[in-house]
Protein backbone atom coordinates (compact mmCIF):
# COMPACT_ATOMS: atom_id res chain seq x y z
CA UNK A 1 198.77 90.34 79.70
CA UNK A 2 196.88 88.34 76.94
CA UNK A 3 192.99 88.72 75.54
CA UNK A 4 192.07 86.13 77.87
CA UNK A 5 189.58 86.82 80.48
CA UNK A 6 186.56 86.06 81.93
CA UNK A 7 183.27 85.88 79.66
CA UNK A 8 180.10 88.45 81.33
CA UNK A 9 176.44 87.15 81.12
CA UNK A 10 175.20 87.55 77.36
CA UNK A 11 174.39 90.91 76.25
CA UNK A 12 170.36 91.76 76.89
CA UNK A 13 171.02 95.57 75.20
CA UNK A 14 169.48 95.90 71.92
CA UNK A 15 171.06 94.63 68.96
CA UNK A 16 170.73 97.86 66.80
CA UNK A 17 173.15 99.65 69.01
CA UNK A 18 175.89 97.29 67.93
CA UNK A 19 178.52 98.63 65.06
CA UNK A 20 181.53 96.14 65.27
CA UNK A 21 184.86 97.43 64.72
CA UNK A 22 184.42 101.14 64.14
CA UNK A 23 188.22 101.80 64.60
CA UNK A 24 188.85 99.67 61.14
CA UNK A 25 189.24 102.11 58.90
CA UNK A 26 192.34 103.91 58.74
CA UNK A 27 192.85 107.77 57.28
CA UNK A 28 193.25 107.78 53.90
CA UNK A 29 196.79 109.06 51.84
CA UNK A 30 197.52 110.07 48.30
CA UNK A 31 200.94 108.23 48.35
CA UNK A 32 199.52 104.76 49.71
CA UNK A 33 199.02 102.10 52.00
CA UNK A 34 200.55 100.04 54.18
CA UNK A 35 200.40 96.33 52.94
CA UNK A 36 198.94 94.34 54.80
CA UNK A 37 195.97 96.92 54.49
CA UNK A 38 196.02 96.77 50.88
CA UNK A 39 195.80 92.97 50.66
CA UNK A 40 192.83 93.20 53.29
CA UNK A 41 190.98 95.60 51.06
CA UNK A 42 191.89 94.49 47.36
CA UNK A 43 193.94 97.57 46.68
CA UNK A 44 196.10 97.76 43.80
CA UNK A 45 194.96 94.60 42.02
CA UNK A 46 196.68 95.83 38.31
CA UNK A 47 198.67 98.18 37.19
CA UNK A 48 202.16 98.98 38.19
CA UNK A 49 203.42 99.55 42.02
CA UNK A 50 206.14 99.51 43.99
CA UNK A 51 206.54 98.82 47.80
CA UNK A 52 208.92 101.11 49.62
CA UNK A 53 210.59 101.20 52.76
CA UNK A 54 209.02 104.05 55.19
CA UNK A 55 212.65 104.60 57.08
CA UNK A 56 214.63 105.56 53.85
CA UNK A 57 211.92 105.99 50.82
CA UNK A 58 213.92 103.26 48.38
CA UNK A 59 212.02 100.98 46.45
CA UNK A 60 212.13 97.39 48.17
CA UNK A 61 209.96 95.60 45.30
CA UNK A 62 208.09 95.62 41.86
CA UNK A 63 204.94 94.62 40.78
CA UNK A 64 204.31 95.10 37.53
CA UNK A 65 200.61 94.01 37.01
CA UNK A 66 199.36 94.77 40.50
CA UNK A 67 199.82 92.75 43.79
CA UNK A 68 199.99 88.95 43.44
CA UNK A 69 196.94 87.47 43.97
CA UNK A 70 196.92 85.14 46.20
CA UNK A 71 199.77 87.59 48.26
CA UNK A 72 201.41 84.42 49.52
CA UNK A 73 204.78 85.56 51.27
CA UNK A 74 206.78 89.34 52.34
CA UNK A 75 209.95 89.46 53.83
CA UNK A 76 212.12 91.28 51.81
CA UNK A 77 215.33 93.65 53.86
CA UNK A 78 216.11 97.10 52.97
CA UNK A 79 219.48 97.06 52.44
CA UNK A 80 219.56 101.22 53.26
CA UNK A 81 218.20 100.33 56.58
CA UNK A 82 219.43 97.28 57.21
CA UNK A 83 215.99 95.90 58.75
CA UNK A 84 213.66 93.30 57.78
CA UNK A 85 210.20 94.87 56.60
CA UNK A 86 206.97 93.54 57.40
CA UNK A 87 203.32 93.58 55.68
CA UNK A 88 202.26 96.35 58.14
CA UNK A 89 205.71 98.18 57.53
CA UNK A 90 206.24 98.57 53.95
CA UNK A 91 203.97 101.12 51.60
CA UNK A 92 202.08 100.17 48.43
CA UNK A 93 201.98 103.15 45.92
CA UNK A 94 201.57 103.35 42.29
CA UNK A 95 204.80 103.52 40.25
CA UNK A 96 203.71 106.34 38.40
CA UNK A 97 205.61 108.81 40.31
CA UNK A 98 208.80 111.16 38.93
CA UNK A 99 210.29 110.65 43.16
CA UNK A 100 209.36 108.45 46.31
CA UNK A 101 206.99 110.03 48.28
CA UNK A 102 209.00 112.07 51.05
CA UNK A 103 210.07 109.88 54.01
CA UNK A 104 207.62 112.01 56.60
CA UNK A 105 205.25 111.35 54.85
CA UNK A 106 205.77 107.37 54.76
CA UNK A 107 206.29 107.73 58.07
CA UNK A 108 202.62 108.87 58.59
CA UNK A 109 200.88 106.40 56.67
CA UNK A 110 203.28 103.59 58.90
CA UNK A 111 202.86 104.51 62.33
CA UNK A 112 199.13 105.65 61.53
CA UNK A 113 198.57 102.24 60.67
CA UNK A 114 200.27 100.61 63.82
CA UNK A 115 198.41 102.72 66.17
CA UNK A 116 195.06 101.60 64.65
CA UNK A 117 195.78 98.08 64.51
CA UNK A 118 196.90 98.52 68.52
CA UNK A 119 193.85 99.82 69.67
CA UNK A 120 191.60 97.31 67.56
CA UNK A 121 193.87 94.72 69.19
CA UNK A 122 196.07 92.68 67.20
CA UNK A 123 194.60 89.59 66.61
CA UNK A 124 194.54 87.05 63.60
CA UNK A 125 192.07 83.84 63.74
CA UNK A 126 191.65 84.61 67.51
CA UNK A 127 195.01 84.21 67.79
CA UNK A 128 196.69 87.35 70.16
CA UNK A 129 199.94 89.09 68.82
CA UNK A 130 199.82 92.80 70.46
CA UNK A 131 202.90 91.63 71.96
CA UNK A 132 204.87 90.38 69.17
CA UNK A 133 203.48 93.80 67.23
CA UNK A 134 204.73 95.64 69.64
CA UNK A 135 208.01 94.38 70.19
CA UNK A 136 208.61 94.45 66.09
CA UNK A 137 206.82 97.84 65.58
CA UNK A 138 209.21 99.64 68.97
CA UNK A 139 212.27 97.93 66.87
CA UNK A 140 211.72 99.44 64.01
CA UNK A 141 210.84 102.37 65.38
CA UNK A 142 214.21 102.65 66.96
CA UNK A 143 216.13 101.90 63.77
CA UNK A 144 214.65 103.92 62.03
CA UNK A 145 215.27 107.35 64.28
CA UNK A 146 211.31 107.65 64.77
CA UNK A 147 209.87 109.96 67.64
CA UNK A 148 207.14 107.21 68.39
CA UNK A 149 206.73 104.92 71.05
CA UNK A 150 204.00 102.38 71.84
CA UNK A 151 201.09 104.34 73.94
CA UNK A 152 198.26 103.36 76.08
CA UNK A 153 195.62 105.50 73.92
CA UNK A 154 193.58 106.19 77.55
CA UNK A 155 195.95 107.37 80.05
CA UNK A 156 198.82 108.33 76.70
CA UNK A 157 201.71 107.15 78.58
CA UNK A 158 204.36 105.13 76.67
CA UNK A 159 204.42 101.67 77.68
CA UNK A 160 208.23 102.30 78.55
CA UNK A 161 207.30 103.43 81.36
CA UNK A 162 205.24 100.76 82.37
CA UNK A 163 205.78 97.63 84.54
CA UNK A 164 204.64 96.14 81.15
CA UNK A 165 205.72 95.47 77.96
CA UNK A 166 202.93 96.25 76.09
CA UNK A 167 199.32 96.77 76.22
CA UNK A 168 196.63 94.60 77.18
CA UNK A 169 193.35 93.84 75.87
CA UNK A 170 189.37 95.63 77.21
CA UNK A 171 187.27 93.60 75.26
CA UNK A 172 183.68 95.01 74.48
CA UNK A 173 181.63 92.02 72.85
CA UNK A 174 183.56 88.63 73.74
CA UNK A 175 181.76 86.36 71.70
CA UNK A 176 183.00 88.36 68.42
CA UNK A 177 186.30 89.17 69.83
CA UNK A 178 186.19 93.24 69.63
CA UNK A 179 187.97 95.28 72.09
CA UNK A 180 190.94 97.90 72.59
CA UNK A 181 193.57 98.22 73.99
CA UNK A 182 195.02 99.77 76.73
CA UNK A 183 197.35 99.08 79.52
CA UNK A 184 196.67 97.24 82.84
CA UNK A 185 196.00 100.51 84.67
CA UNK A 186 193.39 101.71 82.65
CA UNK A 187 192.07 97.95 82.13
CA UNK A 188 191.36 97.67 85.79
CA UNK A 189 189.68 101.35 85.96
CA UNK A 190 187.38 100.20 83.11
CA UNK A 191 186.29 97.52 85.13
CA UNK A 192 185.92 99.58 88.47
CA UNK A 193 188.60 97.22 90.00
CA UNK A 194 186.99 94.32 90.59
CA UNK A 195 189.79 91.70 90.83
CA UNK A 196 189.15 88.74 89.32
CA UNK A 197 185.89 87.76 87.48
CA UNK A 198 186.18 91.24 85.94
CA UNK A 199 183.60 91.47 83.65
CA UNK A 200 181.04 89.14 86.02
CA UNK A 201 180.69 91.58 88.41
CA UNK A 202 180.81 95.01 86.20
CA UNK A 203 178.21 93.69 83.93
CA UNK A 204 175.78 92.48 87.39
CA UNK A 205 176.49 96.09 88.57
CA UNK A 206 175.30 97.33 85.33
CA UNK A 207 172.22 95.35 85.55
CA UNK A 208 171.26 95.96 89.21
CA UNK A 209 171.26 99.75 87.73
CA UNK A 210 169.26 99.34 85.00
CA UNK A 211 171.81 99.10 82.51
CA UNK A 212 172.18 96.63 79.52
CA UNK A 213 175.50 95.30 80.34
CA UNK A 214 178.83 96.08 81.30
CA UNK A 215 179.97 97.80 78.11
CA UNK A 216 177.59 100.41 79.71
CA UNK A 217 179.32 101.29 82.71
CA UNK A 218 182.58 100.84 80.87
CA UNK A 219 181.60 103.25 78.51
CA UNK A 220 181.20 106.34 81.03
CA UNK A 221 184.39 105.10 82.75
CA UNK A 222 186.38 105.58 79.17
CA UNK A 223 184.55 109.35 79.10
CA UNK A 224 185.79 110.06 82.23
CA UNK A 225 189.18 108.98 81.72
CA UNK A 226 189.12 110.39 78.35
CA UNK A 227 188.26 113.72 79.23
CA UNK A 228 190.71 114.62 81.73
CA UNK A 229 193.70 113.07 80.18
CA UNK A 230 193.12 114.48 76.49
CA UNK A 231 190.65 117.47 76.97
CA UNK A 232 189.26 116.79 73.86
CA UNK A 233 187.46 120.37 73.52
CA UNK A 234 183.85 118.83 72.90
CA UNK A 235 181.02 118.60 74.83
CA UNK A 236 179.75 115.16 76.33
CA UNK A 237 176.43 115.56 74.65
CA UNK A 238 178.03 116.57 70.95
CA UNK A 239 177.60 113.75 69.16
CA UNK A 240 181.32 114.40 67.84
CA UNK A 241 182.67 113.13 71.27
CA UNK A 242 180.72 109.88 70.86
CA UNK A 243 182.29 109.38 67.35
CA UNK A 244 185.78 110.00 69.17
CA UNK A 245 185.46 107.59 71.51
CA UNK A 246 183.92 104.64 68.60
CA UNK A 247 186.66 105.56 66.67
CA UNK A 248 189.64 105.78 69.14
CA UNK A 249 188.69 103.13 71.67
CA UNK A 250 186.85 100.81 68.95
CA UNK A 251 183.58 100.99 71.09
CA UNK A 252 181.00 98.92 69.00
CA UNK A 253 177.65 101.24 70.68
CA UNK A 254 176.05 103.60 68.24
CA UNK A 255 177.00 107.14 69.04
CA UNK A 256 173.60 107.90 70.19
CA UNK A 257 173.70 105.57 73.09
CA UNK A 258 176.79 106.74 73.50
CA UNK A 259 176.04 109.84 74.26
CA UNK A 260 173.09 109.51 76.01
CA UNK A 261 174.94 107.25 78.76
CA UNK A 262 178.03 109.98 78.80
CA UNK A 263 175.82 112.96 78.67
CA UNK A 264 172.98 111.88 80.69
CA UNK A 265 173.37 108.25 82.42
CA UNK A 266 176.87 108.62 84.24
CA UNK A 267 175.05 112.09 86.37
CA UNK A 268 172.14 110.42 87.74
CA UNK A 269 172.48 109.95 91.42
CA UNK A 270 172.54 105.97 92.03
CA UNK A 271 175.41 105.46 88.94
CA UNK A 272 177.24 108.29 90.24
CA UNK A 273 177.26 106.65 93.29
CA UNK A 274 178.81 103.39 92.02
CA UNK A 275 180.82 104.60 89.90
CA UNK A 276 182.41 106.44 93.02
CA UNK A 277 182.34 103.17 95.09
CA UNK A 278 184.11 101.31 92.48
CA UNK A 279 186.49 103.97 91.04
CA UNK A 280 190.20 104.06 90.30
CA UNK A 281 192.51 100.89 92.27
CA UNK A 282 194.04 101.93 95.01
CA UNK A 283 197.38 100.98 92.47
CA UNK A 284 196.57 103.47 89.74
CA UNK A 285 196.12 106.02 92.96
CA UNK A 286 199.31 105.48 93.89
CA UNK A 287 200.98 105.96 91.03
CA UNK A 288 199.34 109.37 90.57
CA UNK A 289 197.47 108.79 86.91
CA UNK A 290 195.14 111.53 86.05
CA UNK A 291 192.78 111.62 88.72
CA UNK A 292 188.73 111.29 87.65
């Protein structure tokens, strides 16, 4: 599957309720960053660091008055490991320390940075490359001895065991590319099924209800889904849940609407109604995914 699809009407919902990209940020760490992140940001601009390989700890490369500027070109091996690192698979950290940072703890900052980037959707200039991130980010994985695989952050199953090879793309505003993703499964629930012309016919559905668009009705579908794969222990109407859901599915709605449509929106009669009409394909039924 690629980010391609088919564009909805325009939005009509108010512009105020729009934060773009709230999964961006990643958690922070005392040992560093991956590097890709640190270029992105302007981290370590002077001083001496050192960029270390996250399977082993060893020190791959120098930089003894802060990162290049312009960062032009990374692709050294680790001899250790005998891979090929990667902007988004190396760590930045000050070369002040006595010893590397232990390798769990590398290992955090890594794969803490991969699953971020794969539910933002990995995408430079426009230009789609979950699959290519995927493939290099499982690889490494695998050399490396890692416990991680890559997930479908909806439904949490591993993508080996899939009829895919990795995930696809929801996209919530089309126009400035911002989505999440998930796999084909949990694409199609989002959508209520509608095959072909997707986003057409959720977003008229939204508006013969009232709604403001299709993100709406997509919204309550994540919550559901959410809910009774992950039992995330809060209440629809705490605004906490809203923040989970911005944060982990990179919804770009302001966690008040976000909670009112959740808490309040997806129990009135005529949406429950549709959203019962249009639930889960008769696929994802069959193979037995956590029922809503």
């Amino acid at each position: 599957m690629s980010k391609q699809a088919s564009r909805p009407f325009e939005s009509n919902g108010p512009q105020s309720q729009t934060h773009r990209n709230p999964a961006t940020s990643t958690p922070s760490s005392d040992i560093g960053i991956v590097l890709e992140e640190a270029i992105e940001q302007d981290r370590f601009e002077d001083g001496d660091c050192v960029a270390l390989c996250p399977g082993c700890g060893e020190t791959v490369a120098r930089y003894h008055e802060g990162l290049p500027e312009p960062f032009v070109r990374f692709e050294p091996d680790c001899n250790d490991c005998r891979v090929t690192l990667r902007r988004w698979s190396v760590v930045i950290s000050p070369w002040i320390r006595k010893a590397a940072p232990p390798t769990d703890e590398l290992q955090d900052v890594v794969q803490s940075y991969w699953e971020q980037q794969l539910r933002v959707g990995v995408v430079d200039d426009t230009l789609p490359h979950t699959r290519e991130f995927s493939d290099e980010a499982q690889a490494l994985a695998e050399a490396w001895g890692w416990d991680w695989e890559v997930t479908c952050p909806l439904c949490a199953r591993p993508v080996s065991q899939l009829k895919e090879d990795y995930l696809g793309y929801h996209h919530w505003e089309y126009e400035a590319d911002v989505g999440t993703s998930v796999c084909h499964d949990c694409h199609d629930f989002l959508h209520g099924d509608d095959n072909g012309d997707q986003a057409n016919k959720q977003d008229w559905r939204a508006k013969e209800l009232g709604l403001a668009d299709f993100r709406d009705l997509a919204v309550i579908r994540l919550a559901l889904r959410d809910r009774a794969v992950h039992e995330p222990g809060l209440e629809e109407d705490d605004p906490a849940y809203a923040e989970r859901l911005r944060r982990r599915y990179n919804v770009p709605l302001s966690p008040a609407r976000i909670t009112k449509l959740v808490a309040d929106v997806r129990h009135q009669t005529d949406v429950a109604d549709t959203l019962q009409a249009h639930g889960p394909s008769p696929e994802i039924k069959v193979r037995g995914i956590y029922p809503v």
